[in-house]
Protein backbone atom coordinates (compact mmCIF):
# COMPACT_ATOMS: atom_id res chain seq x y z
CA UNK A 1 -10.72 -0.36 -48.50
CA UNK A 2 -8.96 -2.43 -51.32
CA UNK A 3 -6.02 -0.03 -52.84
CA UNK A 4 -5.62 -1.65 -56.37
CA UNK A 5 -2.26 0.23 -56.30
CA UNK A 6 -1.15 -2.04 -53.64
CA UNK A 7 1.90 -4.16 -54.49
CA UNK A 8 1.24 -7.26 -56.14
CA UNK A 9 3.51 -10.12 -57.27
CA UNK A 10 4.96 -9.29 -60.34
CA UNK A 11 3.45 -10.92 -63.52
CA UNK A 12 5.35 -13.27 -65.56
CA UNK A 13 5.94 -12.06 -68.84
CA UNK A 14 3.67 -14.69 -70.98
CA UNK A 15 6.70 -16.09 -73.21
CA UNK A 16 6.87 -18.16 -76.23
CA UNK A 17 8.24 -21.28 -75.06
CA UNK A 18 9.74 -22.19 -78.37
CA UNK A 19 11.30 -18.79 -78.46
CA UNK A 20 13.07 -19.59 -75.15
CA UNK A 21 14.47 -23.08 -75.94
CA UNK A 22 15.39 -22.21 -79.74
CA UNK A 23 17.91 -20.04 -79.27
CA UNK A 24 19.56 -22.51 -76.68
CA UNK A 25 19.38 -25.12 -79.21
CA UNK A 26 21.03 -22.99 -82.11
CA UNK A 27 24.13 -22.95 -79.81
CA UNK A 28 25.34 -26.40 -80.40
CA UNK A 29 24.32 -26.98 -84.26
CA UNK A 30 26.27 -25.16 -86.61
CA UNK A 31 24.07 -22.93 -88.94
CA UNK A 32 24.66 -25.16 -91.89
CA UNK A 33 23.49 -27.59 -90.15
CA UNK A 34 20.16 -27.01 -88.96
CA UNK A 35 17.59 -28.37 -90.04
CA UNK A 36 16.11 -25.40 -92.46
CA UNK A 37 19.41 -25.72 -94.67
CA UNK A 38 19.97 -28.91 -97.04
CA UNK A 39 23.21 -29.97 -95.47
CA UNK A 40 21.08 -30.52 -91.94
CA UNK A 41 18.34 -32.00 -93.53
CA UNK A 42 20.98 -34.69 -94.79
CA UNK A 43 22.15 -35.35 -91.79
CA UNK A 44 18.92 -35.18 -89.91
CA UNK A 45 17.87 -37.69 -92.67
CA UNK A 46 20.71 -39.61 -92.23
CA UNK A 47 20.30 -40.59 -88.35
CA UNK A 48 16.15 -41.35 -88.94
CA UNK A 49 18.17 -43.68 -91.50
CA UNK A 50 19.80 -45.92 -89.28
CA UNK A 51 17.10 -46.32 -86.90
CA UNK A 52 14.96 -46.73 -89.94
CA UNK A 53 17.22 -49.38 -91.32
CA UNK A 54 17.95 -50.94 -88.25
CA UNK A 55 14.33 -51.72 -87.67
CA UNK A 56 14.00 -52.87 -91.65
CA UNK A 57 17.15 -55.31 -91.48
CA UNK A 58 16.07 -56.84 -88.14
CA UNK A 59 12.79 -57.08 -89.04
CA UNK A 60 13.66 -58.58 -92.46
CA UNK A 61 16.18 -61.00 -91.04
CA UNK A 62 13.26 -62.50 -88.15
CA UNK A 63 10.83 -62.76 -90.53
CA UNK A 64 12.62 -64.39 -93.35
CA UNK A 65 15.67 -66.45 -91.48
CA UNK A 66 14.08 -67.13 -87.74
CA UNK A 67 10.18 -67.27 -88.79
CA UNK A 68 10.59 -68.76 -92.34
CA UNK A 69 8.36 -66.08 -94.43
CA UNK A 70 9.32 -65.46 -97.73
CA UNK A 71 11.82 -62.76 -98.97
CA UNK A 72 9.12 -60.48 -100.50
CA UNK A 73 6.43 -60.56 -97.69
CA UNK A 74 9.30 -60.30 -94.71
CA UNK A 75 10.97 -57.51 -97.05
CA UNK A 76 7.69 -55.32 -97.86
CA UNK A 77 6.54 -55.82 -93.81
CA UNK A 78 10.24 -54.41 -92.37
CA UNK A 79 9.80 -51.83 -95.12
CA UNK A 80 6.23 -50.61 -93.62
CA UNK A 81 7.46 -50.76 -90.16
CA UNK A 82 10.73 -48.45 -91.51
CA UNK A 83 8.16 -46.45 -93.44
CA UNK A 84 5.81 -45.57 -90.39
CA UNK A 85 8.61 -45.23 -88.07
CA UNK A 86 10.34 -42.09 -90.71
CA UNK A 87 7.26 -40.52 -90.83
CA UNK A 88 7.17 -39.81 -87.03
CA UNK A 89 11.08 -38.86 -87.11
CA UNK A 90 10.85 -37.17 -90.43
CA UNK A 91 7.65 -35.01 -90.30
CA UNK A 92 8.92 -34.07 -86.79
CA UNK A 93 12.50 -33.75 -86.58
CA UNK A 94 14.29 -33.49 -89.90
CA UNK A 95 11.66 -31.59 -92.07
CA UNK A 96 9.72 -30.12 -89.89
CA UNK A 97 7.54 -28.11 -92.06
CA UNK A 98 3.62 -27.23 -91.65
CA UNK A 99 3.23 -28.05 -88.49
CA UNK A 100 -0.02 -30.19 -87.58
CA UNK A 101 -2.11 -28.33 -90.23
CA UNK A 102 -0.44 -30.01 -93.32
CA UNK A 103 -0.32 -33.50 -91.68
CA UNK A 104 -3.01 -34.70 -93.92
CA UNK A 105 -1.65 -33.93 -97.22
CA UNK A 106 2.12 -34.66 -95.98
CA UNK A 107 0.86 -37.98 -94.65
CA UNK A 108 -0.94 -38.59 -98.01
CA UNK A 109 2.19 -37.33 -100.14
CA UNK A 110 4.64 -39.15 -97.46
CA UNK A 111 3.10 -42.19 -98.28
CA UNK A 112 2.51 -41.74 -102.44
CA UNK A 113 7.17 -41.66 -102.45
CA UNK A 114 7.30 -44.53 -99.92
CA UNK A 115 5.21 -46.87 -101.69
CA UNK A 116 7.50 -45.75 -104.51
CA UNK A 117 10.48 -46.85 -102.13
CA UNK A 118 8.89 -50.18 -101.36
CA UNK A 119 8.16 -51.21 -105.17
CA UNK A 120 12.23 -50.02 -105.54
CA UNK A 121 12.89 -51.84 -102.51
CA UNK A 122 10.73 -55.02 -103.32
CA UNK A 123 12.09 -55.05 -106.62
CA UNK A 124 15.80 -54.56 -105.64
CA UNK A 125 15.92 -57.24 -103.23
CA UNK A 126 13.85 -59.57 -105.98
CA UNK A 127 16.76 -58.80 -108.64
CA UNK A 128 19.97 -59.31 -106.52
CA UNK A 129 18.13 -62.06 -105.10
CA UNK A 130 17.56 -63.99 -108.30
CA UNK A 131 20.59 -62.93 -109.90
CA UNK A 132 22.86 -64.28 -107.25
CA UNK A 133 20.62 -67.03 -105.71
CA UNK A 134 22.13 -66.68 -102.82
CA UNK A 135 20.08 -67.74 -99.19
CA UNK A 136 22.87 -67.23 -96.12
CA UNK A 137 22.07 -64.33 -93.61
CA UNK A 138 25.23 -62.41 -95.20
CA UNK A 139 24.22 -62.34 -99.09
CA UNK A 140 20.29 -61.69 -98.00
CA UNK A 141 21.22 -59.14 -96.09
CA UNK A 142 23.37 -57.66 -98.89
CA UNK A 143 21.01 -57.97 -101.43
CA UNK A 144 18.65 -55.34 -99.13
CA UNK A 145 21.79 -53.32 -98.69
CA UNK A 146 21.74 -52.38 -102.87
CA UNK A 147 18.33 -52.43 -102.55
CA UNK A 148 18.01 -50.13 -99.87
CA UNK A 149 20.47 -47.63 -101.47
CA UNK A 150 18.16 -47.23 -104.27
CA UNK A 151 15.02 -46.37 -102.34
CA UNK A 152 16.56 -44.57 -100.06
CA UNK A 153 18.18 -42.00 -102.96
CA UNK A 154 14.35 -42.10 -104.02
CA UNK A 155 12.78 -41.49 -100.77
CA UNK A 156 14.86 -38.30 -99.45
CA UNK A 157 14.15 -36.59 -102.80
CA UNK A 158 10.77 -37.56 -102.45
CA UNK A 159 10.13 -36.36 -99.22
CA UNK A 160 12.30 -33.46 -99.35
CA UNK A 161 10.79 -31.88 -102.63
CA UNK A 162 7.27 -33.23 -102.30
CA UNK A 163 6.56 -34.54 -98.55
CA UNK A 164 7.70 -32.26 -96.67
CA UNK A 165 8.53 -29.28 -98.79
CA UNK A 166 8.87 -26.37 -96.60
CA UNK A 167 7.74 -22.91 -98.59
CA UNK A 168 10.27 -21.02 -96.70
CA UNK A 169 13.23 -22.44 -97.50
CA UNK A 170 12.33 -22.13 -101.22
CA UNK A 171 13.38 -18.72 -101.43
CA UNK A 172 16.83 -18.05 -101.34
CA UNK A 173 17.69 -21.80 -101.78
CA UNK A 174 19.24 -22.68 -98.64
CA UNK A 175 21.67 -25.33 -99.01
């Protein structure tokens, strides 16, 4: 005879695993900085930056000074690659809104501001470039420093109010 009253092992409570690690995470970021609140998104925004721009500049400078391509094709290729890296980081980490159930229209809206941040892009780097006709590693590099200031202004509006607008954080106007 099988007592179903006999002891078993306990059950695990079924848990949310986001649940668990959230509030662990909270600790250590300040609450104006996370990533709901404009000031995080900045920052957040910020870091995907400098990898972004770190794989733009070195891109730029091996296609134009090492491999000989010109400005405009070497700039809008290290754009792209800058462009599909943020995506990943942005979508995921500094945004993080919808989930995988708006990737289609954030991907779609993502991409409609960053083509607007390569044409600002392309055409910063083709106005400091003719203005100062300058070719060394320093003033090409410079000249996508002003240009990248401009499309970057462009692109975290862009994504921020359009890409990856989060409905939440509408109301109330966390900043």
């Amino acid at each position: 005879m099988h007592n179903s009253h006999e002891a078993q092992p306990p059950r695990l409570a079924q848990s949310d695993p986001q649940k668990s690690v959230e509030p662990w995470r909270r600790r250590f970021v300040p609450a104006r900085l996370r990533r709901e609140r404009l000031a995080g998104q900045m920052v957040r925004f910020g870091i995907v930056g400098v990898l972004n721009t770190i794989i733009d500049f070195g891109l730029l400078n091996v296609l134009y000074h090492v491999v000989g391509w010109p400005l405009l094709a070497a700039n809008t290729v290290s754009v792209t690659a800058g462009i599909t890296n943020s995506f990943l980081w942005n979508k995921h980490w500094t945004f993080s809104s919808g989930g995988w159930r708006c990737w289609r229209r954030e991907a779609m809206l993502f991409l409609a501001v960053s083509f607007g941040g390569l044409l600002i892009n392309d055409a910063g780097i083709y106005i400091l470039h003719t203005i100062t006709g300058e070719t060394s590693v320093l003033a090409v590099n410079a000249q996508k420093l002003g240009a990248s200031v401009a499309s970057m202004t462009w692109n975290f509006l862009g994504y921020r109010l359009l890409a990856f607008r989060d409905k939440r954080s509408d109301v109330g106007g966390s900043v």
